[in-house]
Protein backbone atom coordinates (compact mmCIF):
# COMPACT_ATOMS: atom_id res chain seq x y z
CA UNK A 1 -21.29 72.10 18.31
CA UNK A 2 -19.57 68.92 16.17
CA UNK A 3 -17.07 67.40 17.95
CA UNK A 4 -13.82 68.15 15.90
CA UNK A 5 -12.41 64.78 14.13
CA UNK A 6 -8.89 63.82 15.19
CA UNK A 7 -6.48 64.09 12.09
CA UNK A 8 -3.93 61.20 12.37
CA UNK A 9 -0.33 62.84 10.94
CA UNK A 10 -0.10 61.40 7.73
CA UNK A 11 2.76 58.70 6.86
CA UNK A 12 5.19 59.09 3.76
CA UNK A 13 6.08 56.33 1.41
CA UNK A 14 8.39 56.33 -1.90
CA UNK A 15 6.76 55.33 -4.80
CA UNK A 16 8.56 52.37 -6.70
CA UNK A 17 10.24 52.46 -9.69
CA UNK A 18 7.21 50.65 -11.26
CA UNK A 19 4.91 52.91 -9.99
CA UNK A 20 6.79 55.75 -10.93
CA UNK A 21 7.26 54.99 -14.43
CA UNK A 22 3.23 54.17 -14.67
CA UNK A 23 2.12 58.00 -13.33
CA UNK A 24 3.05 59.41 -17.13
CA UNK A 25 0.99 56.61 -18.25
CA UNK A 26 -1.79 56.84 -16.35
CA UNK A 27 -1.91 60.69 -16.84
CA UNK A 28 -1.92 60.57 -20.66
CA UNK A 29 -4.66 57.66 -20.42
CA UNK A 30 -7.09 59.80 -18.34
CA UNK A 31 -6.25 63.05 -20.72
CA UNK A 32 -7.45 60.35 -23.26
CA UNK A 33 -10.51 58.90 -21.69
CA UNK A 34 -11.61 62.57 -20.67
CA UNK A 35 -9.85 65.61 -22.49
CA UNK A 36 -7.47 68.17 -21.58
CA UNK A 37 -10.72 70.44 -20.13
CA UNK A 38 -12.07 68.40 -18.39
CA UNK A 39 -8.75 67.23 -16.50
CA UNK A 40 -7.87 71.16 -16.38
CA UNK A 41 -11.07 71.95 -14.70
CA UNK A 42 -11.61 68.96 -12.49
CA UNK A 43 -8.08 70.14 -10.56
CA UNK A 44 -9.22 73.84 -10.77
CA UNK A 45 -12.09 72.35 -8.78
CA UNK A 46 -9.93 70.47 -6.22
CA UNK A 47 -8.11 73.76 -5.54
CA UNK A 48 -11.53 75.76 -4.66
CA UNK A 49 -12.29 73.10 -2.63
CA UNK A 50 -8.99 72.91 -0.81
CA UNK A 51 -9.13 76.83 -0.11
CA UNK A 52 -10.20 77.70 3.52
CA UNK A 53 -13.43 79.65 3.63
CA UNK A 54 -14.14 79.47 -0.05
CA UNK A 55 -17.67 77.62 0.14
CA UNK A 56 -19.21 81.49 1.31
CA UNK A 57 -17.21 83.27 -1.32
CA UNK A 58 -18.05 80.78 -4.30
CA UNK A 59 -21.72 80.85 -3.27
CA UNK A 60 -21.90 84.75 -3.23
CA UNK A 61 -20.31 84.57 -6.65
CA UNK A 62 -22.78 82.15 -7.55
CA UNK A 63 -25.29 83.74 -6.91
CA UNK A 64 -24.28 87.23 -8.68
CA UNK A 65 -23.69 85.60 -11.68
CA UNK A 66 -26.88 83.73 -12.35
CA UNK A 67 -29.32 86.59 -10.41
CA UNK A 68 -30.46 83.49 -7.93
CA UNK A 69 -30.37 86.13 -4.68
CA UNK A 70 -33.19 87.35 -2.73
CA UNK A 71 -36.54 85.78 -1.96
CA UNK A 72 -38.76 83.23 -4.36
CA UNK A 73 -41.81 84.83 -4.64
CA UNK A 74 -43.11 81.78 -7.14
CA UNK A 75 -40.27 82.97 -10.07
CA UNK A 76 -38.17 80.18 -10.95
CA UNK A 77 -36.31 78.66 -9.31
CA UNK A 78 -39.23 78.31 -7.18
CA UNK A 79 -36.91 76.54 -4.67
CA UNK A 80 -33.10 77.11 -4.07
CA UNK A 81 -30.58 76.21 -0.77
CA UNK A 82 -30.64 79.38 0.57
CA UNK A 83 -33.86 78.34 1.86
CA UNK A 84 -32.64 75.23 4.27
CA UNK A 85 -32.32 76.99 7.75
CA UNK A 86 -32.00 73.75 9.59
CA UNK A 87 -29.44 72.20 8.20
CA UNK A 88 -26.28 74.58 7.64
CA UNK A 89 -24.66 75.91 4.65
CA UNK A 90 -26.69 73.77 2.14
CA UNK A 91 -24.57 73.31 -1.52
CA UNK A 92 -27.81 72.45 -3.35
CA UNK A 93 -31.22 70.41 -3.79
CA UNK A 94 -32.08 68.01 -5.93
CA UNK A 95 -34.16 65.14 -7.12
CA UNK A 96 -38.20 66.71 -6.65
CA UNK A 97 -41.12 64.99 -6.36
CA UNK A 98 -44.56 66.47 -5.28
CA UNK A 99 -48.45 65.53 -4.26
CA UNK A 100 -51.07 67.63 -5.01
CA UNK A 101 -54.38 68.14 -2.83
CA UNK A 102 -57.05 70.25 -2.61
CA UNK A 103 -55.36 72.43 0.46
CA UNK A 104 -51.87 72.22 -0.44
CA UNK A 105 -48.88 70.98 -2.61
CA UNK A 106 -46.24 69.32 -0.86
CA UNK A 107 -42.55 69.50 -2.61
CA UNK A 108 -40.00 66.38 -0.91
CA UNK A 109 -36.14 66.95 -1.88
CA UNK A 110 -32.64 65.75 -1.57
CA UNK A 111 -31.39 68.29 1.16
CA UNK A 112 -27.61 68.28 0.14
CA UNK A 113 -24.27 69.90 2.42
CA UNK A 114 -20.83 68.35 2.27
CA UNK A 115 -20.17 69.32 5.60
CA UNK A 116 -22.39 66.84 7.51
CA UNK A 117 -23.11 63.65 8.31
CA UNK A 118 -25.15 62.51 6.57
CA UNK A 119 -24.28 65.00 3.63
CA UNK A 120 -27.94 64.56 1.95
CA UNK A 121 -31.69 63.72 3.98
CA UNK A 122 -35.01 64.49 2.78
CA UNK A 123 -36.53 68.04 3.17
CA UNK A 124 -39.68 69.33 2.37
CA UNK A 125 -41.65 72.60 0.82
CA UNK A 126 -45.08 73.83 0.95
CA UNK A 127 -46.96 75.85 -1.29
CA UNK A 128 -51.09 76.73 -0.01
CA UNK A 129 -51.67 78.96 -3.36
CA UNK A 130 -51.44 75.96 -6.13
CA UNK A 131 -46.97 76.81 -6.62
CA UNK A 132 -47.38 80.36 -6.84
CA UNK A 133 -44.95 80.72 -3.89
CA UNK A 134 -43.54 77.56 -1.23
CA UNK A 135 -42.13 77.89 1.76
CA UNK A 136 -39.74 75.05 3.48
CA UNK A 137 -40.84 73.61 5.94
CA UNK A 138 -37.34 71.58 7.72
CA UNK A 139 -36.07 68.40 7.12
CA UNK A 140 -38.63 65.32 7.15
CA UNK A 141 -36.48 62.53 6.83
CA UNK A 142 -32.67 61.94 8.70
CA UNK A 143 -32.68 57.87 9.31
CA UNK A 144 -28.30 58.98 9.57
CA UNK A 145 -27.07 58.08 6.60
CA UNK A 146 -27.19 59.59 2.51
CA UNK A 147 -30.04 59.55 1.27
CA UNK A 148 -31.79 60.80 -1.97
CA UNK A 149 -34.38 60.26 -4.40
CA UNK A 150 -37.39 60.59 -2.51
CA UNK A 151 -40.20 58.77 -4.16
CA UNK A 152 -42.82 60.10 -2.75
CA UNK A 153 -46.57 58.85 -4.01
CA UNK A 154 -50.10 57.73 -2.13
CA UNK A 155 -51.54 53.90 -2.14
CA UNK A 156 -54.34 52.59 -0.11
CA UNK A 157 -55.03 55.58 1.86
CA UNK A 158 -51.40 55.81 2.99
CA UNK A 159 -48.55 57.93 1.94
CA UNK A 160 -45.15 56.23 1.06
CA UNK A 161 -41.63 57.17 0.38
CA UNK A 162 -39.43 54.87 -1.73
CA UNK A 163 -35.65 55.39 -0.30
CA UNK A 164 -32.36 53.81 -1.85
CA UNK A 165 -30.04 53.46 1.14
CA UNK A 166 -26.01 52.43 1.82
CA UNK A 167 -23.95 51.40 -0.66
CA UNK A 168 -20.77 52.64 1.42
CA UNK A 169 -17.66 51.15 1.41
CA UNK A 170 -19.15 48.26 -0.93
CA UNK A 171 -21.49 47.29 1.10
CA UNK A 172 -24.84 46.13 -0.82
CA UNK A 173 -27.54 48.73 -0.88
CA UNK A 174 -31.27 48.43 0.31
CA UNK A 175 -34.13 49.78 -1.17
CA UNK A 176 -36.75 50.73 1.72
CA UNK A 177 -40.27 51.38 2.35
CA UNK A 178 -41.13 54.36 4.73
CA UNK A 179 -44.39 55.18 5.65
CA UNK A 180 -45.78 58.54 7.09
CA UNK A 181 -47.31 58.63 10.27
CA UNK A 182 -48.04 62.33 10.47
CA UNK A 183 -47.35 63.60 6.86
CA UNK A 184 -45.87 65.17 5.36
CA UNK A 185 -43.16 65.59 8.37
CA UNK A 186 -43.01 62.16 10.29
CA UNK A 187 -41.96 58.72 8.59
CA UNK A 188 -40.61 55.75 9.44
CA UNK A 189 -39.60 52.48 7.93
CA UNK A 190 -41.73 50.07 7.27
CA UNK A 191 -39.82 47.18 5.42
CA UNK A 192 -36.95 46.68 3.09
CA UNK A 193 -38.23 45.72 -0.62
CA UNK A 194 -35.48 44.46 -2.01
CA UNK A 195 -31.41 44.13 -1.65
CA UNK A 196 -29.65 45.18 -5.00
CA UNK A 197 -25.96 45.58 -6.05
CA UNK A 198 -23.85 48.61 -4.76
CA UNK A 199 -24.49 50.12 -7.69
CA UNK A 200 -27.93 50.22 -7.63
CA UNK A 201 -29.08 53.93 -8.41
CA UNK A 202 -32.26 55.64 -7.56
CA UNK A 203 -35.55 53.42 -7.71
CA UNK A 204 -38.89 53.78 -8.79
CA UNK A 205 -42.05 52.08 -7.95
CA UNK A 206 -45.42 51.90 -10.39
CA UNK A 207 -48.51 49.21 -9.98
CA UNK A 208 -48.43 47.76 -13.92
CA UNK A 209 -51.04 44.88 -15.48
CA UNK A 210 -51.85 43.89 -12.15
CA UNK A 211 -48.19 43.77 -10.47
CA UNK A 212 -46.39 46.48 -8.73
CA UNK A 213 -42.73 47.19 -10.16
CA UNK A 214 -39.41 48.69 -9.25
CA UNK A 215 -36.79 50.14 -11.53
CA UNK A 216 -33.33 51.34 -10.04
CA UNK A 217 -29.90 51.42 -12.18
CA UNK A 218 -27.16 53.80 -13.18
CA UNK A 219 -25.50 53.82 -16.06
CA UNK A 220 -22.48 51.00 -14.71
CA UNK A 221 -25.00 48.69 -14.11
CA UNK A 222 -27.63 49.31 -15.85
CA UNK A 223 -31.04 49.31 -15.15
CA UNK A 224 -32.67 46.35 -12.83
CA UNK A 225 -36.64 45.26 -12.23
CA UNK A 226 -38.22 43.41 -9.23
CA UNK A 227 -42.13 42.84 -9.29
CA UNK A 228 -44.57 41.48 -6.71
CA UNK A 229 -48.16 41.32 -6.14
CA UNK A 230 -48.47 43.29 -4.07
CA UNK A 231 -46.46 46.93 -2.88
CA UNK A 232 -46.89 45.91 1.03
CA UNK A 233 -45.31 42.90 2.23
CA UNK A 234 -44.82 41.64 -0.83
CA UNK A 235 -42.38 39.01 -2.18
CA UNK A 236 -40.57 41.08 -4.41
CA UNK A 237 -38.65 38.96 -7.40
CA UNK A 238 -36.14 39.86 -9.59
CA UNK A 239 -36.50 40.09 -13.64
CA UNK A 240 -34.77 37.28 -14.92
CA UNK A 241 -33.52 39.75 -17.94
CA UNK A 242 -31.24 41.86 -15.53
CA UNK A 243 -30.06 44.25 -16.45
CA UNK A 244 -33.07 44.84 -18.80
CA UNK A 245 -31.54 48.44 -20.36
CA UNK A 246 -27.41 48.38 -20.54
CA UNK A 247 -27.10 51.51 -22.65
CA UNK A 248 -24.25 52.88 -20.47
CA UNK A 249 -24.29 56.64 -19.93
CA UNK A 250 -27.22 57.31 -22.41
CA UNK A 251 -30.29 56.34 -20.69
CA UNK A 252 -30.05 53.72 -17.63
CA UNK A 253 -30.67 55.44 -14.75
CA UNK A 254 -33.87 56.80 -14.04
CA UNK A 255 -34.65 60.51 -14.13
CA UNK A 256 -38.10 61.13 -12.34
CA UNK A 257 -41.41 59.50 -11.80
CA UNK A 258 -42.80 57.39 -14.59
CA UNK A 259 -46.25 58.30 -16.19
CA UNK A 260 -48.27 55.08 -16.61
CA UNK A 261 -51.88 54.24 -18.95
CA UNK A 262 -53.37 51.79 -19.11
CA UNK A 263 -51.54 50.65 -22.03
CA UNK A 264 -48.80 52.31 -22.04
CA UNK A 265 -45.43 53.68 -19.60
CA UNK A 266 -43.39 56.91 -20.36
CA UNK A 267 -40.22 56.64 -18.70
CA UNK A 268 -37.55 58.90 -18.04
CA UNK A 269 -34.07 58.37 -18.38
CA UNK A 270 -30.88 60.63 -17.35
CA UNK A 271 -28.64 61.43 -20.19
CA UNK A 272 -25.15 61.20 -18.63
CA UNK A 273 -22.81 61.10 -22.27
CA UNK A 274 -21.42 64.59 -21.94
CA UNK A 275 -21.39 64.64 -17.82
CA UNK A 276 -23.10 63.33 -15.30
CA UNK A 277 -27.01 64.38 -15.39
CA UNK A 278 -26.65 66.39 -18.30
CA UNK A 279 -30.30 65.54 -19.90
CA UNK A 280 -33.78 64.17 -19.16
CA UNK A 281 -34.53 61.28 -22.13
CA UNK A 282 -38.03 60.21 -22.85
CA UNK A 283 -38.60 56.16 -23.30
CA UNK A 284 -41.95 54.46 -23.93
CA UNK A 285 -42.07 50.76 -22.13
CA UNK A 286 -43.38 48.92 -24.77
CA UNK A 287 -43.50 45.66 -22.75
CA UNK A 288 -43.40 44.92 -19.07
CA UNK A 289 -43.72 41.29 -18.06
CA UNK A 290 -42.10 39.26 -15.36
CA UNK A 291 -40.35 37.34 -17.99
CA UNK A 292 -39.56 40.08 -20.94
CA UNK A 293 -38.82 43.90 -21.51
CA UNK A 294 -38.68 46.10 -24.28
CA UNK A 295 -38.57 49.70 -24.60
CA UNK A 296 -38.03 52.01 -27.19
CA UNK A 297 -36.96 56.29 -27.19
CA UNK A 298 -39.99 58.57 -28.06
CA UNK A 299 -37.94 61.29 -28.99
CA UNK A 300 -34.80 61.79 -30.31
CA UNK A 301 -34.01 64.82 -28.36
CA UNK A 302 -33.76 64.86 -24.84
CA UNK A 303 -36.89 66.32 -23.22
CA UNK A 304 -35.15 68.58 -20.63
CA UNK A 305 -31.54 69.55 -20.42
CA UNK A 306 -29.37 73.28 -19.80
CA UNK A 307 -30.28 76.15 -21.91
CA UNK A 308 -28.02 79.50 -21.69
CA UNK A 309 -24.97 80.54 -20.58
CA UNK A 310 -26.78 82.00 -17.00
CA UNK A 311 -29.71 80.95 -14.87
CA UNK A 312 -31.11 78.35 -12.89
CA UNK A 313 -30.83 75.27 -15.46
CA UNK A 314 -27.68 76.92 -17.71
CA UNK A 315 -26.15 73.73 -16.88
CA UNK A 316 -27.87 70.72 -16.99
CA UNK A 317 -31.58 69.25 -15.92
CA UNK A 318 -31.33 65.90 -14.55
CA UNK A 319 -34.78 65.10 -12.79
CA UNK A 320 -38.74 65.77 -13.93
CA UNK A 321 -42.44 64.95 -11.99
CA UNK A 322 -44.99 65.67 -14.68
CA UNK A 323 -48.55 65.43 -13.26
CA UNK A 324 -52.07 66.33 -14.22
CA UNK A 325 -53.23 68.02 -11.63
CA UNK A 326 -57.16 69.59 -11.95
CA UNK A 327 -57.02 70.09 -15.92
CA UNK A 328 -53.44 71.26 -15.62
CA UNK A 329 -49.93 69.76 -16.56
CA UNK A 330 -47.97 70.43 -13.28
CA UNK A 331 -44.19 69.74 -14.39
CA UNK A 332 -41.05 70.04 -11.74
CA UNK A 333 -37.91 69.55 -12.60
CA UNK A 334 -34.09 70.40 -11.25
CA UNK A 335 -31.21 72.18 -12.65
CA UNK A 336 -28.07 73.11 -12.56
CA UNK A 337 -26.26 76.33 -13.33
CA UNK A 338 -23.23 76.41 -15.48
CA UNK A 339 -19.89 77.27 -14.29
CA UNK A 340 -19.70 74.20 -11.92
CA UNK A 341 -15.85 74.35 -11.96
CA UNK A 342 -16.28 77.86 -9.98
CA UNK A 343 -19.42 77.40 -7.96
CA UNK A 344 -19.76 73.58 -7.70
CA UNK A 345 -23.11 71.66 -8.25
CA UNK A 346 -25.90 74.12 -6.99
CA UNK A 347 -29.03 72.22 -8.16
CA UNK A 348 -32.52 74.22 -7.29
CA UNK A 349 -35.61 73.27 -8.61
CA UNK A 350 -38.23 75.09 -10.79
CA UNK A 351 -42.00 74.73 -11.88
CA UNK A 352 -43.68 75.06 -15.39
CA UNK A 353 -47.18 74.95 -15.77
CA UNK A 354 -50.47 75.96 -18.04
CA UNK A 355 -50.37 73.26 -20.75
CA UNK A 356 -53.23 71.37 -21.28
CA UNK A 357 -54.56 68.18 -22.15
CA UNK A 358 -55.11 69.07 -25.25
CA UNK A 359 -51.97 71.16 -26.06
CA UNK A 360 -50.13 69.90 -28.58
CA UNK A 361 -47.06 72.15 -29.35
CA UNK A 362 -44.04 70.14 -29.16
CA UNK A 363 -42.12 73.18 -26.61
CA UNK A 364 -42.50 73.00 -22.91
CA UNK A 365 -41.52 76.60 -20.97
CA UNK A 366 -40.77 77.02 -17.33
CA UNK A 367 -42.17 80.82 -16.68
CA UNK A 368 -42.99 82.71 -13.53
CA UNK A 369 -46.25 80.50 -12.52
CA UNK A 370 -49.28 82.77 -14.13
CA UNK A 371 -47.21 85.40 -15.65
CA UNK A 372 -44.97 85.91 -18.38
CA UNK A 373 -42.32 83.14 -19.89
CA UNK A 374 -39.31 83.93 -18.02
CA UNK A 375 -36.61 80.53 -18.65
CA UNK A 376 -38.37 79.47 -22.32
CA UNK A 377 -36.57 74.86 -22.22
CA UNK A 378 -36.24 74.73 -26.05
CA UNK A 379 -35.75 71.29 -26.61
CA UNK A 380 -38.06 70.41 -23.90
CA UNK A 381 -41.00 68.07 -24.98
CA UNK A 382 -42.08 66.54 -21.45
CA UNK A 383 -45.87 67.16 -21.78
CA UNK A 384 -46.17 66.22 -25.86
CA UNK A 385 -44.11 62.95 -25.01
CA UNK A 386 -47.05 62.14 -22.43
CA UNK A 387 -50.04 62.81 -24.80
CA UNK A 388 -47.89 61.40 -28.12
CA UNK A 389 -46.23 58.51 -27.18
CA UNK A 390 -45.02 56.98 -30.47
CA UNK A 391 -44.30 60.11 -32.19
CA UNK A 392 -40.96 58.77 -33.99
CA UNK A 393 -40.62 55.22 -35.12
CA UNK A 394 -38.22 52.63 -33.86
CA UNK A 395 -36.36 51.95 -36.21
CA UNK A 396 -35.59 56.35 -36.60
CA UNK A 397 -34.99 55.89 -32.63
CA UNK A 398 -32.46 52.72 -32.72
CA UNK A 399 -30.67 54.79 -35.28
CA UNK A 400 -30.69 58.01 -33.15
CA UNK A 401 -28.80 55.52 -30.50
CA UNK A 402 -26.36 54.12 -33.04
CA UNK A 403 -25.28 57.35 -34.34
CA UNK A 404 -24.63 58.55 -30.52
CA UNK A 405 -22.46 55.65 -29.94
CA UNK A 406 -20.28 56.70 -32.93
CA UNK A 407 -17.43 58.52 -32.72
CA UNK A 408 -17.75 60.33 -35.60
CA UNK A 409 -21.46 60.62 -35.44
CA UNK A 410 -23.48 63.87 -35.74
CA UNK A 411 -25.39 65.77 -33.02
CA UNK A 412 -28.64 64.54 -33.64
CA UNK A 413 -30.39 67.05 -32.07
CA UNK A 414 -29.43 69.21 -35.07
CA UNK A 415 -31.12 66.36 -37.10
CA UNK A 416 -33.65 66.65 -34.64
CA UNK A 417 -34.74 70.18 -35.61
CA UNK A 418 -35.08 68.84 -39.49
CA UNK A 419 -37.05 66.24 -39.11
CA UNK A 420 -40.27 66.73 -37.61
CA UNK A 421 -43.17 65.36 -38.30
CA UNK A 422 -46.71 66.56 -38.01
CA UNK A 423 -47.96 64.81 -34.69
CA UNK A 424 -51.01 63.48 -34.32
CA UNK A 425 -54.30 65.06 -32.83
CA UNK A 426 -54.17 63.66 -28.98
CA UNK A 427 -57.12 62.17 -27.71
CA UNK A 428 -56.05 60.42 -24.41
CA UNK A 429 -58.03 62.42 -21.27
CA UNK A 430 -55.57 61.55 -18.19
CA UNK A 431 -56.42 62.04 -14.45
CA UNK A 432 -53.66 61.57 -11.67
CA UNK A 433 -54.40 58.72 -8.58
CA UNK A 434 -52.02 58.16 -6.58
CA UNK A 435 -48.87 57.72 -8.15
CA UNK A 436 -50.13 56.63 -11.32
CA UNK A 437 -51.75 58.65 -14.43
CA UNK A 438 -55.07 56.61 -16.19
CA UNK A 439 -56.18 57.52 -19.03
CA UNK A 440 -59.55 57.25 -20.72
CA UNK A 441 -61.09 58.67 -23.73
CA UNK A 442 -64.22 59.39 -22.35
């Protein structure tokens, strides 16, 4: 049983006359910054919240709405919080990342309830018939304190699990190494890589032209680099160009595990303009030294974000792992139903598979793995932005950016959908190691 906290009775104090007189004020500048809905909803929120016992009531509601009741037999959402039996009344999971082998697929992600402490650790999912069906397995990772993001990847015959940690109460935040010692179930930590500013956002880690590199921002400050020689033990440094990418809430932080060539890096960026982790952008690293960065969008539209008014990802998409796996794009991403003003955030996670190498339509589907398209992502493009890096131009790109930064620009999605152009033939063959994609064109 948790012990019950003890509630000191609160103190009462009169506001000034200065403070009183700046209330109206700073009430009509947040209906500014934000809009009337958004202020309307984000107190209809606060009052759910209040309400005793209304966590069970909102989730049953939840879950009539958007049909996400009963078992997951391998239709999406392959993975949902009604699964966690080890950790209470779970809100939601986030943030996926997989491995593939030849006996099973392991699934590692943010276990999330409000009620505990920590509110989010690391859990993890099986599935022993290539994601036809999973089956969670219990929390892997509790080191009693928040943690997310869990980068998950194999180097030098060892499995390791990139973790941002604290950041409470202003206090810096460290990004840490764990190791498994039994995987997928047993870790522990193995070093601290670097120290970074409060913050610092969730971190990624990918071996580049001989150096290994992480990338961790949101979109206040941006996103930051550190390189070493070496992943283990290494003298990590940071880019002398932080932040390398200040484009606020349109693409800093990043939103999933990069896919890296030889000579090139597809990065993915949450699109946070509208709300927090609304979209999944697309970015092609153009150049990745220790002294200089560049990157530019590959598409215009984001590559995963909500679709629909009910289901699974009727909100918004905020996370993708896009692997070759045996011939086979293998592409897991999160979403979030709408309506979060009545149920909350109840992220689950889903699985799209059965494009090719060679496939070359620019429309990615998440369907029922092996049957019939079920959730059909319409302005998804995560597997053509992986075999056609380069499809838009920079220059059509920097504009896309400019026009979102305008108040009175267009949606340029809608431009999107008028402007294609034929893509190219792809010729890149890729093969997954480790945690990063080669490509040959053997």
């Amino acid at each position: 049983m948790r012990p019950v906290s003890r509630v000191e009775p609160a103190t009462t104090r009169t506001a000034t006359s200065s403070e009183q007189r700046t209330l109206p004020r700073r009430a009509y500048d947040l209906y500014r910054e934000v809009g009337a809905r958004r202020v309307l909803a984000a107190g209809l929120e606060q009052a759910l919240t209040a309400l005793p016992y209304s966590e069970p009531i909102r989730a049953r509601a939840h879950e009539h709405v958007h049909h996400r009741a009963g078992a997951h037999d391998g239709q999406n959402p392959i993975l949902t919080a009604g699964a966690v039996d080890d950790y209470g009344r779970c809100q939601y999971l986030a943030d996926p990342f997989f491995l593939a082998s030849d006996e099973a697929w392991h699934l590692f992600v943010e276990v999330y309830n409000p009620n505990r402490d920590p509110d989010a650790v690391i859990g993890h999912a099986i599935s022993t018939d290539r994601g036809d069906s999973w089956s969670y397995t219990g929390v892997v990772l509790d080191p009693g304190h928040h943690v997310s993001f869990p980068y998950v990847f194999e180097h030098a015959g060892a499995y390791h699990m990139i973790i941002e940690s604290g950041g409470r109460g202003g206090t810096p935040r460290t990004v840490d190494r764990y190791e498994a010692t039994a995987f997928p179930h047993e870790w522990h930590r193995a070093e601290t890589l670097c120290t970074v500013e409060r913050n610092g956002g969730d971190t990624v880690a990918f071996e580049w032209d001989g150096r290994w590199w992480l990338a961790g921002g949101d979109s206040t400050a941006g996103l930051h680099l550190h390189s070493s020689e070496r992943l283990v033990d290494g003298e990590w440094q940071p880019h002398p160009d932080n932040p390398v990418v200040d484009r606020g809430r349109l693409a800093s932080r990043p939103g999933g595990r990069p896919v890296v060539c030889p000579d090139r890096i597809l990065f993915f960026f949450q699109d946070c303009v509208r709300t927090y982790g609304a979209a999944v952008r697309a970015y092609e690293i153009t150049t990745l030294t220790p002294t200089a960065y560049e990157d530019r969008p590959v598409a215009t539209e984001p590559v995963l974000d909500g679709q629909g008014r009910r289901g699974w990802r009727s909100g918004r998409m905020h996370h993708v792992d896009a692997q070759l796996v045996d011939g086979e794009w293998v592409v897991i991403a999160d979403g979030d139903s709408a309506g979060g003003t009545l149920f909350g955030s109840r992220w689950s996670i889903g699985l799209s598979r059965g494009l090719t190498n060679q496939c070359s339509h620019p429309r990615l589907r998440f369907a029922r793995p092996g049957k019939s398209v079920q959730y059909p992502v319409t302005t998804a493009r995560v597997v053509t932005c992986v075999l056609l890096l380069g499809r838009r131009s920079p220059s059509d790109a920097q504009a896309e950016i400019a026009a979102r930064k305008s108040p009175t620009s267009t949606n340029p999605a809608s431009a999107d959908r008028t402007s294609h152009t034929a893509p190219p033939s792809p010729t890149i063959a890729t093969k997954v190691t480790g945690s990063t994609m080669y490509s040959s064109n053997e």
